[in-house]
N, C-alpha and C. Protein backbone atom coordinates (compact mmCIF):
# COMPACT_ATOMS: atom_id res chain seq x y z
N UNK A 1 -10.93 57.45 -122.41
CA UNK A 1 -11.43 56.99 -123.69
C UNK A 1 -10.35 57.21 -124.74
N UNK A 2 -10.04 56.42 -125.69
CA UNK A 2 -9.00 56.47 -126.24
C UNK A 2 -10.29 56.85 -127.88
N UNK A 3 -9.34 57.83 -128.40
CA UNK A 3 -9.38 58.18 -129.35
C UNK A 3 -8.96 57.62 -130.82
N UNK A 4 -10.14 57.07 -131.97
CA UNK A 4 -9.72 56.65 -132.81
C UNK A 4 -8.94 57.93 -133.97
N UNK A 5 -7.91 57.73 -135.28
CA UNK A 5 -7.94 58.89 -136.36
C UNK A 5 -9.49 59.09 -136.94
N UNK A 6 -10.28 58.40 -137.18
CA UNK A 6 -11.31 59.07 -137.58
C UNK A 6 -12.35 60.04 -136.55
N UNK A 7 -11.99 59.67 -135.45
CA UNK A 7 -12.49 60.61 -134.51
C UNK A 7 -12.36 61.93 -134.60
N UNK A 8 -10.73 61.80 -134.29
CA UNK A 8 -9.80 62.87 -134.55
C UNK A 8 -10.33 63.77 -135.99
N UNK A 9 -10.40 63.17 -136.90
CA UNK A 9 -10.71 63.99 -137.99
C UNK A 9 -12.08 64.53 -138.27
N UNK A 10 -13.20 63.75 -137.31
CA UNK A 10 -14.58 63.96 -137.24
C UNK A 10 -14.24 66.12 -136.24
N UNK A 11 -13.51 65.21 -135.58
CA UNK A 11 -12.96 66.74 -134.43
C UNK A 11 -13.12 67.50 -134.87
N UNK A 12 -12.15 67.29 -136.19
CA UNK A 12 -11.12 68.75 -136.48
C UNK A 12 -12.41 69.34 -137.69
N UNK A 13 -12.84 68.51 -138.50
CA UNK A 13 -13.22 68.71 -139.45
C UNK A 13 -14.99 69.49 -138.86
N UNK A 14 -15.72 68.99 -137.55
CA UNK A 14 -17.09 69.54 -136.91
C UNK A 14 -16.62 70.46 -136.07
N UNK A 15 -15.31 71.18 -135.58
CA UNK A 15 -15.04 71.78 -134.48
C UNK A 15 -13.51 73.10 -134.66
N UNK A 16 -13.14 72.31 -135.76
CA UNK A 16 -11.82 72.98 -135.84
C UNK A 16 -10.99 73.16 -134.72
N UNK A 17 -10.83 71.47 -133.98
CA UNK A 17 -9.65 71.41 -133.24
C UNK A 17 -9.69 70.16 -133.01
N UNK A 18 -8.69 69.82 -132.78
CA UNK A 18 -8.90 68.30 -132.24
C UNK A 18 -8.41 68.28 -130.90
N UNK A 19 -8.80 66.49 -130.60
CA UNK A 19 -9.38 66.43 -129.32
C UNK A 19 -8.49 67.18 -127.92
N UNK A 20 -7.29 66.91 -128.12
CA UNK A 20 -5.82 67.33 -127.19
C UNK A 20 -6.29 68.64 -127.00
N UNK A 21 -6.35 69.54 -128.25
CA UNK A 21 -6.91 71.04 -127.84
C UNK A 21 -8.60 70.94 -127.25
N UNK A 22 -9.21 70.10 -127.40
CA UNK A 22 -10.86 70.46 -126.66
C UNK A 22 -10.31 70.16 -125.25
N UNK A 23 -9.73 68.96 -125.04
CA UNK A 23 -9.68 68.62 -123.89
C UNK A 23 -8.93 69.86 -122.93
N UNK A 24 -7.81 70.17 -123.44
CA UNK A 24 -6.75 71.36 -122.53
C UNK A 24 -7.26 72.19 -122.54
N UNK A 25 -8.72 73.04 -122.52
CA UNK A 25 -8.71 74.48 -122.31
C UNK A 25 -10.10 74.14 -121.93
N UNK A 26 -10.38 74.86 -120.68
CA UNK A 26 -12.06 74.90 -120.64
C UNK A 26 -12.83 75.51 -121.86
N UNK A 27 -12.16 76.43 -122.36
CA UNK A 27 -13.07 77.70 -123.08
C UNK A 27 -13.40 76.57 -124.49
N UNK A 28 -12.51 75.65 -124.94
CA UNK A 28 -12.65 75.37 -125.88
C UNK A 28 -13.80 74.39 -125.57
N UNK A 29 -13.60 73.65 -124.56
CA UNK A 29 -14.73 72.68 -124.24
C UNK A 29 -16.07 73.42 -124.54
N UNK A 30 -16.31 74.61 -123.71
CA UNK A 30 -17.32 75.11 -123.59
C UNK A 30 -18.44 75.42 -124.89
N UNK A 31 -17.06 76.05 -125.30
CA UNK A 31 -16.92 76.10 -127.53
C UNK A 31 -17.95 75.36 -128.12
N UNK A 32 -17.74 74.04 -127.78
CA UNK A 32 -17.57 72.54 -128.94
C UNK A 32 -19.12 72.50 -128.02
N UNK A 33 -19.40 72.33 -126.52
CA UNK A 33 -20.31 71.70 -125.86
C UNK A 33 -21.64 72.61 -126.53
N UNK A 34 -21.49 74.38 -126.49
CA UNK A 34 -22.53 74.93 -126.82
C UNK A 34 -22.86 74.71 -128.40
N UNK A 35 -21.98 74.46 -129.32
CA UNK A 35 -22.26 74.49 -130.62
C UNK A 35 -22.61 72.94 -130.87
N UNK A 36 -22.51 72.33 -130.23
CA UNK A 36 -23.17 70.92 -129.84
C UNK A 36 -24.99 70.66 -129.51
N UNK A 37 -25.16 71.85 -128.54
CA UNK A 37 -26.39 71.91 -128.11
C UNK A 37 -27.30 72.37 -129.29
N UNK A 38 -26.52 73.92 -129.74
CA UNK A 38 -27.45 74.41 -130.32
C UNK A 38 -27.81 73.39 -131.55
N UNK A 39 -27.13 72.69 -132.51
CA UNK A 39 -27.26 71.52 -133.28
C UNK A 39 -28.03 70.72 -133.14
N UNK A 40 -28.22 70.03 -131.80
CA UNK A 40 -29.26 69.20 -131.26
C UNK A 40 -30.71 70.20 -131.18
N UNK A 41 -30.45 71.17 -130.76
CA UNK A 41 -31.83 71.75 -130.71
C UNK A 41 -32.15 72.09 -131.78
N UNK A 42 -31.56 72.50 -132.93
CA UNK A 42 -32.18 72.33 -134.46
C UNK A 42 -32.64 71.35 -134.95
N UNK A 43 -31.88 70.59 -134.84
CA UNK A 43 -32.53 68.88 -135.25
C UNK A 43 -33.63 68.19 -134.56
N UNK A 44 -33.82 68.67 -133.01
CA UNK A 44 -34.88 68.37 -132.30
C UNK A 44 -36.08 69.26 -133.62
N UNK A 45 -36.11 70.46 -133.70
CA UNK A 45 -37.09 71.28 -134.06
C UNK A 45 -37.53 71.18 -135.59
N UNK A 46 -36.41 70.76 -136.52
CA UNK A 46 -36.81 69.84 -137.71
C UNK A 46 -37.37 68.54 -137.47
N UNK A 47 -37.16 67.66 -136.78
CA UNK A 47 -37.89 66.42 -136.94
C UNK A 47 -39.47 66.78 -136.05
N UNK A 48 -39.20 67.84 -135.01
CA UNK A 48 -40.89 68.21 -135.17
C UNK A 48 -41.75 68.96 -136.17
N UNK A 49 -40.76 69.85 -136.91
CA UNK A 49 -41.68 70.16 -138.01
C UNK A 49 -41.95 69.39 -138.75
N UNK A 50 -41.11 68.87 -139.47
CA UNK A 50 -41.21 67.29 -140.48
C UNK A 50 -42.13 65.95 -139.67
N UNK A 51 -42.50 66.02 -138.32
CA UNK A 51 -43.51 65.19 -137.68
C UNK A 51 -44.72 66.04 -137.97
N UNK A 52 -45.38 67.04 -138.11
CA UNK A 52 -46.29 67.94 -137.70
C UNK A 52 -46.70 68.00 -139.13
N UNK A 53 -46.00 67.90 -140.56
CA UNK A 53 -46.19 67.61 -141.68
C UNK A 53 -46.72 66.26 -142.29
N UNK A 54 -46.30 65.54 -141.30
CA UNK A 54 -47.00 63.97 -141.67
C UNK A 54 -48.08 63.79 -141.18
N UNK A 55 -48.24 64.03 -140.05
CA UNK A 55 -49.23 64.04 -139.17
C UNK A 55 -50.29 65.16 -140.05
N UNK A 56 -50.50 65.82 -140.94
CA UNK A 56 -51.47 66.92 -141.17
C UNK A 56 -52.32 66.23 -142.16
């Protein structure tokens, strides 16, 4: 996958590295993948509270 500069700067700017460094080190992958998850699982758990508010 080829990498656009705004990618690149989405990288550096959500991760503090860009992509060359996520890609070369497992640890960093691992880094970016868990602080990825936990993000998604916040946002999963706001749009159910904010569902559970409409719904009342």
């Amino acid at each position: 996958m080829k990498y656009t500069h705004e990618m690149e700067k989405a990288m550096e700017k959500s991760h503090g590295m860009n992509y060359s460094e996520y890609e070369r080190k497992l640890s960093n992958r691992m880094k970016v993948e868990r602080r990825r998850e936990q993000d998604y699982a916040l946002s999963k758990k706001v749009v159910a509270e904010a569902t559970s508010q409409i719904h009342k």
